[in-house]
N, C-alpha and C. Protein backbone atom coordinates (compact mmCIF):
# COMPACT_ATOMS: atom_id res chain seq x y z
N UNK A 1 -1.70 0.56 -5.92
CA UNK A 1 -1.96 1.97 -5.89
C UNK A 1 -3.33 2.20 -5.30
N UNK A 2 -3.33 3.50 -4.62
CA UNK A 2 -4.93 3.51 -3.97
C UNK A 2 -5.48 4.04 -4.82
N UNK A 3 -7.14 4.26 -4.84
CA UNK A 3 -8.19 4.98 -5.57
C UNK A 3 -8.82 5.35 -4.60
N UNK A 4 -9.30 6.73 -5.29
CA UNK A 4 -10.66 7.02 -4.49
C UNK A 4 -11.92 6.35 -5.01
N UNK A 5 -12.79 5.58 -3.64
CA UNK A 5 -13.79 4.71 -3.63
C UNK A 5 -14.91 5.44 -4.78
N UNK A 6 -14.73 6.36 -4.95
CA UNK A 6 -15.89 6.95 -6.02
C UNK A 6 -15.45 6.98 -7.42
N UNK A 7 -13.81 7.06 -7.42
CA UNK A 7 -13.12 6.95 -8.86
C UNK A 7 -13.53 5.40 -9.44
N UNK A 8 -14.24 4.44 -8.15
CA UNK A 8 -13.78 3.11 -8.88
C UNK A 8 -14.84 2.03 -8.04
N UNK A 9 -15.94 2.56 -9.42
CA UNK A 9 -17.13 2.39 -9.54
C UNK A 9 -17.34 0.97 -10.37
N UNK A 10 -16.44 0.54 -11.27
CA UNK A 10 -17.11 -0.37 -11.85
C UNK A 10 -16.28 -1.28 -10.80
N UNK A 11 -16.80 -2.37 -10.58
CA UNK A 11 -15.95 -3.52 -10.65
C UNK A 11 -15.27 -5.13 -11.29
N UNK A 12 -15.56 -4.68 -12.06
CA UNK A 12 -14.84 -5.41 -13.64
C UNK A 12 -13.99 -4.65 -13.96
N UNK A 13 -13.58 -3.71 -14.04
CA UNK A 13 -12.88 -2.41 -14.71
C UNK A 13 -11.50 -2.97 -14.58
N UNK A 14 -10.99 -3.32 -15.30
CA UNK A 14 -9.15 -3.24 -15.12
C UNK A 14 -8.38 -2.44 -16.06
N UNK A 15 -8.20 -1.29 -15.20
CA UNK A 15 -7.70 0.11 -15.83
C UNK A 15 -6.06 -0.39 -16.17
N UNK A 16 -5.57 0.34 -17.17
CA UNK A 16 -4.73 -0.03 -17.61
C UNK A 16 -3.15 0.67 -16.73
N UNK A 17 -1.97 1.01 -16.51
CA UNK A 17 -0.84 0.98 -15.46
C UNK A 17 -1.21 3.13 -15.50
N UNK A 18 -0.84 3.23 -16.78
CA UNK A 18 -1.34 4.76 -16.96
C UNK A 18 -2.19 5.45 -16.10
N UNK A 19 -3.78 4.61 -16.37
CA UNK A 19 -4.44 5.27 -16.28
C UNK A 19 -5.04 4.84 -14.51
N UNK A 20 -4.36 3.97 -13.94
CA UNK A 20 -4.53 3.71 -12.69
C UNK A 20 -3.61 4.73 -11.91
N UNK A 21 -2.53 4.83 -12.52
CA UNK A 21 -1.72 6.20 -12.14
C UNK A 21 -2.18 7.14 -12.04
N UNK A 22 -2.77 7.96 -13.05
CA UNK A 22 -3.85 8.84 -12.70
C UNK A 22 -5.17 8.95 -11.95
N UNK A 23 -5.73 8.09 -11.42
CA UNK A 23 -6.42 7.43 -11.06
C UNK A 23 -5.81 8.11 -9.27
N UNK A 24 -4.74 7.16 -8.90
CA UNK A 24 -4.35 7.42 -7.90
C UNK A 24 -3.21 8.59 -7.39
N UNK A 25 -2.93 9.77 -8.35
CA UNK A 25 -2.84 11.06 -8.15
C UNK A 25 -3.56 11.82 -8.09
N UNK A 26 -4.95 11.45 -7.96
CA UNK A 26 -5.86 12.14 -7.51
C UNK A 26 -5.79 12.04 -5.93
N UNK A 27 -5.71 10.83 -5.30
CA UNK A 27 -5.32 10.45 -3.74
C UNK A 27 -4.34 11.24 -3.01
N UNK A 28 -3.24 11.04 -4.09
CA UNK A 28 -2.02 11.76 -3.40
C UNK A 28 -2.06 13.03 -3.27
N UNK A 29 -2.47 13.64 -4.41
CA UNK A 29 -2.31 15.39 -5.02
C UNK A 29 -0.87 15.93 -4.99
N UNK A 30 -0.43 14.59 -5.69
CA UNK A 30 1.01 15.22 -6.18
C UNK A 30 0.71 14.15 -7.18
N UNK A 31 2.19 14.46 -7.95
CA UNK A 31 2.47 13.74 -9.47
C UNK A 31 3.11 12.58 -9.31
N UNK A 32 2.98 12.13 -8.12
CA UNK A 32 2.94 11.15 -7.58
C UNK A 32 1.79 10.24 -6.84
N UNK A 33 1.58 8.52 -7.48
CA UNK A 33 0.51 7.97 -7.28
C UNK A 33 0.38 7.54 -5.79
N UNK A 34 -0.46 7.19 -4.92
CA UNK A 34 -0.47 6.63 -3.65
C UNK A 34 -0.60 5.57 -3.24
N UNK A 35 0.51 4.90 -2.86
CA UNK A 35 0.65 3.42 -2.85
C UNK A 35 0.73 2.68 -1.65
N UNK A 36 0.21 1.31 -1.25
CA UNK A 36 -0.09 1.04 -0.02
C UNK A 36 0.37 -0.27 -0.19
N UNK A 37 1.81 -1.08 0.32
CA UNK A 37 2.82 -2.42 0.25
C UNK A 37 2.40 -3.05 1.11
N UNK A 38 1.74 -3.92 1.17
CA UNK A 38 1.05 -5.00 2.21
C UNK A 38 1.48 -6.31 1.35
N UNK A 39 1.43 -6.86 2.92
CA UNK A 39 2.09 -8.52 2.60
C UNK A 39 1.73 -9.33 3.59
N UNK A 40 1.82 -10.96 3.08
CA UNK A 40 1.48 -11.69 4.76
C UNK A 40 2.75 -11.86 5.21
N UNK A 41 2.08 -11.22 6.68
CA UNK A 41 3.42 -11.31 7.29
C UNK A 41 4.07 -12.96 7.88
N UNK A 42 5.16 -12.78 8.32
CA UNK A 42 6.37 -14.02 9.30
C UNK A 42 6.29 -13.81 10.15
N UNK A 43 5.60 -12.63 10.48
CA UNK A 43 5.87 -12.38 12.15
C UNK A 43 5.35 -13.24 13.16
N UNK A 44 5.77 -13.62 14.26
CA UNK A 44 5.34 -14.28 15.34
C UNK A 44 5.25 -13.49 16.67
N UNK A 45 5.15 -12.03 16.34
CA UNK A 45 5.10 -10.99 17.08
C UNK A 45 3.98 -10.02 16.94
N UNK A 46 2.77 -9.74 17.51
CA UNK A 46 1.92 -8.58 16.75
C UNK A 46 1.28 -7.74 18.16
N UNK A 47 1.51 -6.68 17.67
CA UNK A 47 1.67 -6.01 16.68
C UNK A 47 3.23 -5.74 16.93
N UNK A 48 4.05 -5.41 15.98
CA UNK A 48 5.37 -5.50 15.88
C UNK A 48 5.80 -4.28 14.91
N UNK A 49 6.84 -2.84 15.25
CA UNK A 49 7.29 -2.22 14.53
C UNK A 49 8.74 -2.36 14.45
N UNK A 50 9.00 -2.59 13.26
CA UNK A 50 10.61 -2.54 13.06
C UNK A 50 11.22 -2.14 11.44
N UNK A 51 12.76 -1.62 12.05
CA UNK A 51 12.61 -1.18 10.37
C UNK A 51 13.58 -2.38 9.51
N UNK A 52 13.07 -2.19 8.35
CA UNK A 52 13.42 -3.29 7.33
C UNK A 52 14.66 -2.30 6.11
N UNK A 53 15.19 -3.54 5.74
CA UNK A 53 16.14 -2.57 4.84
C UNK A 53 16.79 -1.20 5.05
N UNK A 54 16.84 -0.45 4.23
CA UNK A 54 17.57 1.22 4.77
C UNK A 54 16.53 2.14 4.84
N UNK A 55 15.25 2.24 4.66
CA UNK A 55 14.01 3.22 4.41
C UNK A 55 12.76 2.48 4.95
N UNK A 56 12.66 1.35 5.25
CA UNK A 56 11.32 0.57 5.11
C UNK A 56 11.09 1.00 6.86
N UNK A 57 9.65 1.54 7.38
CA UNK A 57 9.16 1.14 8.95
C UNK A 57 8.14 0.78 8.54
N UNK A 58 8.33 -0.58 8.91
CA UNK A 58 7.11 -1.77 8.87
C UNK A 58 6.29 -2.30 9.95
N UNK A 59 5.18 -2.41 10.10
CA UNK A 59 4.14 -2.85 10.77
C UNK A 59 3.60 -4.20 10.50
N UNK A 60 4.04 -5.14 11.74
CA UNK A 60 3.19 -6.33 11.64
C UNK A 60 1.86 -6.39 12.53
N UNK A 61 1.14 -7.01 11.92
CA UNK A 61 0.03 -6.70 12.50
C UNK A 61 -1.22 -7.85 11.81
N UNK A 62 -2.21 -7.73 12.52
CA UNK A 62 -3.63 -9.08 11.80
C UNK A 62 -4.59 -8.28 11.68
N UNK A 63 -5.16 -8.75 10.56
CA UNK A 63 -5.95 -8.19 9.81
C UNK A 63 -7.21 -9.35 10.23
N UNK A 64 -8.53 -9.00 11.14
CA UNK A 64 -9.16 -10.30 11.91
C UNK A 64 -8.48 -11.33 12.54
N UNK A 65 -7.64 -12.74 11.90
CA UNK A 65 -7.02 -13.75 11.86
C UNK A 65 -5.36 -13.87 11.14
N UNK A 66 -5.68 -13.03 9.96
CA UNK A 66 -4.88 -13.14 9.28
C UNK A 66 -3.49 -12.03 9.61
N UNK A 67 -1.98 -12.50 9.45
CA UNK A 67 -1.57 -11.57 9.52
C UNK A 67 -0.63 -10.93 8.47
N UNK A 68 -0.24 -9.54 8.71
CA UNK A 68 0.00 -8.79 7.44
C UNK A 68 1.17 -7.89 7.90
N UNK A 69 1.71 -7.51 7.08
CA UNK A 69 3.04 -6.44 6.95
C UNK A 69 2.50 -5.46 5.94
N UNK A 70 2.89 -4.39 6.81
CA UNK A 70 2.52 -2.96 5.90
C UNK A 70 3.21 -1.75 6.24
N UNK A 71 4.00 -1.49 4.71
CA UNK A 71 5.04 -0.21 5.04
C UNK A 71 4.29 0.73 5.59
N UNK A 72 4.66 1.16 6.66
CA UNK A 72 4.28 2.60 7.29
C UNK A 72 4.70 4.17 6.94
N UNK A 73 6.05 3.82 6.67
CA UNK A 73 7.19 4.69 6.08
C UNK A 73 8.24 3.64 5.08
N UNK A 74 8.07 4.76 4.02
CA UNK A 74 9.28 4.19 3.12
C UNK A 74 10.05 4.79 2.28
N UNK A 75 10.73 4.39 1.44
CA UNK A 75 11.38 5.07 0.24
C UNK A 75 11.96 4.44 -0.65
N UNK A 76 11.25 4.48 -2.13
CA UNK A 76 11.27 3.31 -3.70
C UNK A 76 12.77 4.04 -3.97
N UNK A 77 13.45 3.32 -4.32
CA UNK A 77 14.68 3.83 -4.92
C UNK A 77 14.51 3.15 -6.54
N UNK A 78 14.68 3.85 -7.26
CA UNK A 78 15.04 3.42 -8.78
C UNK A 78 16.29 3.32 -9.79
């Protein structure tokens, strides 16, 4: 979940699932928290857009050296 860099001041702090939720509906400004799915990527392609599953547009891409996958567009089904 994201924070705003000023909400998250200590760094020891490990806020508890709640209150990181709130935390990061302040980002969103909905009642919904703001969340950012990064992963190392497989790709042998970069930068690379394609979509994954039925909702996922994913971005491969390097982060300096390293490389990473990050939903661009998505949708959590529950």
């Amino acid at each position: 979940m994201l924070v705003r860099a000023g909400d998250d001041t200590d760094p020891k702090a490990t806020p508890g699932f709640d209150a990181l939720v709130a935390l990061s509906t302040k980002v969103s400004g909905t009642p919904h928290p703001a969340v950012l799915s990064i992963w190392s990527s497989s790709s042998d392609k970069f930068p690379n857009f394609s979509k994954q599953n039925d909702h996922d547009w994913v971005l491969d891409t390097k982060i300096g050296d390293v490389p990473v996958s990050i939903i661009l567009a998505g949708k959590a089904e529950s």
